[in-house]
Protein backbone atom coordinates (compact mmCIF):
# COMPACT_ATOMS: atom_id res chain seq x y z
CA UNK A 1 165.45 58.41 -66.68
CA UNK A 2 162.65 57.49 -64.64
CA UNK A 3 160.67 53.51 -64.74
CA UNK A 4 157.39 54.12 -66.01
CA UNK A 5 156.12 50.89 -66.75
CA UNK A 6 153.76 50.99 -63.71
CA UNK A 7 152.26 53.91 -64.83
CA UNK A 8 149.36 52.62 -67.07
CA UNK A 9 147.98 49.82 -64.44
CA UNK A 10 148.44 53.00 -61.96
CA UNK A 11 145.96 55.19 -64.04
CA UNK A 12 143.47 52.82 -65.20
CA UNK A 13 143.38 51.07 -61.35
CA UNK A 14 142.55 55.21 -60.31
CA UNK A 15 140.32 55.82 -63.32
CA UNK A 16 138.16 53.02 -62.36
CA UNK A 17 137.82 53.86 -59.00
CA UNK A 18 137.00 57.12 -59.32
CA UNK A 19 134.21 55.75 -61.92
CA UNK A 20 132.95 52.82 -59.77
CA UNK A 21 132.84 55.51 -56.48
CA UNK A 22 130.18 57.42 -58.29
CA UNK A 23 128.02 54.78 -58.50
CA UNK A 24 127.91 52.06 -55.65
CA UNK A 25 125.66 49.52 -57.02
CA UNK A 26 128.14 48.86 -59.51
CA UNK A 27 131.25 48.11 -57.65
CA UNK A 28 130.40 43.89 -57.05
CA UNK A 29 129.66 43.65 -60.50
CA UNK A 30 132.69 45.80 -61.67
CA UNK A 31 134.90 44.03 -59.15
CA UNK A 32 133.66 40.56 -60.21
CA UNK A 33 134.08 41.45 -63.76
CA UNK A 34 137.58 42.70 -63.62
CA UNK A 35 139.09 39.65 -61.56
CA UNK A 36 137.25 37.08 -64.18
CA UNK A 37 139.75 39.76 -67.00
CA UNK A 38 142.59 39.64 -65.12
CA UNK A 39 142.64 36.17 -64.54
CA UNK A 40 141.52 34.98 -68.03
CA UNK A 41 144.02 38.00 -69.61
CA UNK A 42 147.08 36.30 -66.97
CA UNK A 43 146.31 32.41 -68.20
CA UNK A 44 146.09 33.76 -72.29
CA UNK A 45 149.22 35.21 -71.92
CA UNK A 46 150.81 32.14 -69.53
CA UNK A 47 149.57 29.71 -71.86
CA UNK A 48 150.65 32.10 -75.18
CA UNK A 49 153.74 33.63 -74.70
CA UNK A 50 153.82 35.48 -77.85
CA UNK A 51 150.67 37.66 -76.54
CA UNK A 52 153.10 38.77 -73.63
CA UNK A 53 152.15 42.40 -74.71
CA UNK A 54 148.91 41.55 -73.16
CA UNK A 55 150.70 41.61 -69.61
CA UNK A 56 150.00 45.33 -69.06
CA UNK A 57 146.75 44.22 -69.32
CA UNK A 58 146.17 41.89 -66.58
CA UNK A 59 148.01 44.07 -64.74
CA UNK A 60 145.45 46.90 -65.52
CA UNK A 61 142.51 44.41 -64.58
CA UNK A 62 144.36 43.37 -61.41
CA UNK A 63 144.91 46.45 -60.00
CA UNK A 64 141.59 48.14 -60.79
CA UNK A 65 140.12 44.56 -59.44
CA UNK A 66 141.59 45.38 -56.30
CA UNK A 67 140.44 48.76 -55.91
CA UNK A 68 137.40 47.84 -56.57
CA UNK A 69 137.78 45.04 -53.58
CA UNK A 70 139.03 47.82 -50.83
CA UNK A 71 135.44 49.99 -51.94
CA UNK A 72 133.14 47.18 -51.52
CA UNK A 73 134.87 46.01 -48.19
CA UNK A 74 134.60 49.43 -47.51
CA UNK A 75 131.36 50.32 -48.58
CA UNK A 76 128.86 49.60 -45.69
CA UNK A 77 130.82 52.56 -43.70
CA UNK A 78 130.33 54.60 -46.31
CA UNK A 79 126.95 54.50 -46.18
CA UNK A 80 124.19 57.27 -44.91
CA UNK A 81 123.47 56.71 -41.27
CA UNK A 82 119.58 57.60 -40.73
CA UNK A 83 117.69 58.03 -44.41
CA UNK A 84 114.75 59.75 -42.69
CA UNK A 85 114.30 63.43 -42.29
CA UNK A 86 115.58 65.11 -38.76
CA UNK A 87 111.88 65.20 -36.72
CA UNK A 88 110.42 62.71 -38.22
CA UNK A 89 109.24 59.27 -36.79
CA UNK A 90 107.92 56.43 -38.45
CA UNK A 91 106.53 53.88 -37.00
């Protein structure tokens, strides 16, 4: 039988890119946002074992986090070249 406990981090980490991708003025925020929740999910459940359920968690956070990293390191390639129209000159 096959380990599938990566599975979950693994889909939320490629749901959140996909979301983020569409629109690029959110990816700082959204990439701030989910380190703060991974890091503040990974000390609750360090500091409260019982919660350890919550692990999946922080691992969700962590890996959409660092998606979220590799598109805004990414991002300035990604954007348009020229903005204005082809025979155009401003000056």
């Amino acid at each position: 039988m096959s380990d599938l406990r990566l599975a979950i981090p693994a889909v939320a980490a490629w749901i959140v890119t996909a979301l983020v991708l569409g629109a690029p003025d959110l990816v700082v925020p959204a990439l701030a946002g989910l380190w703060i929740a991974a890091a503040s999910v990974a000390a609750l459940v360090i500091l409260r074992p019982r919660l350890a359920a919550l692990t999946s968690l922080a691992l969700c956070c962590a890996a959409a986090a660092l998606c979220c990293t590799a598109l805004a390191v990414h991002l300035p390639a990604r954007a348009p070249l020229d903005s204005t129209p082809a025979g155009r000159v401003t000056v």
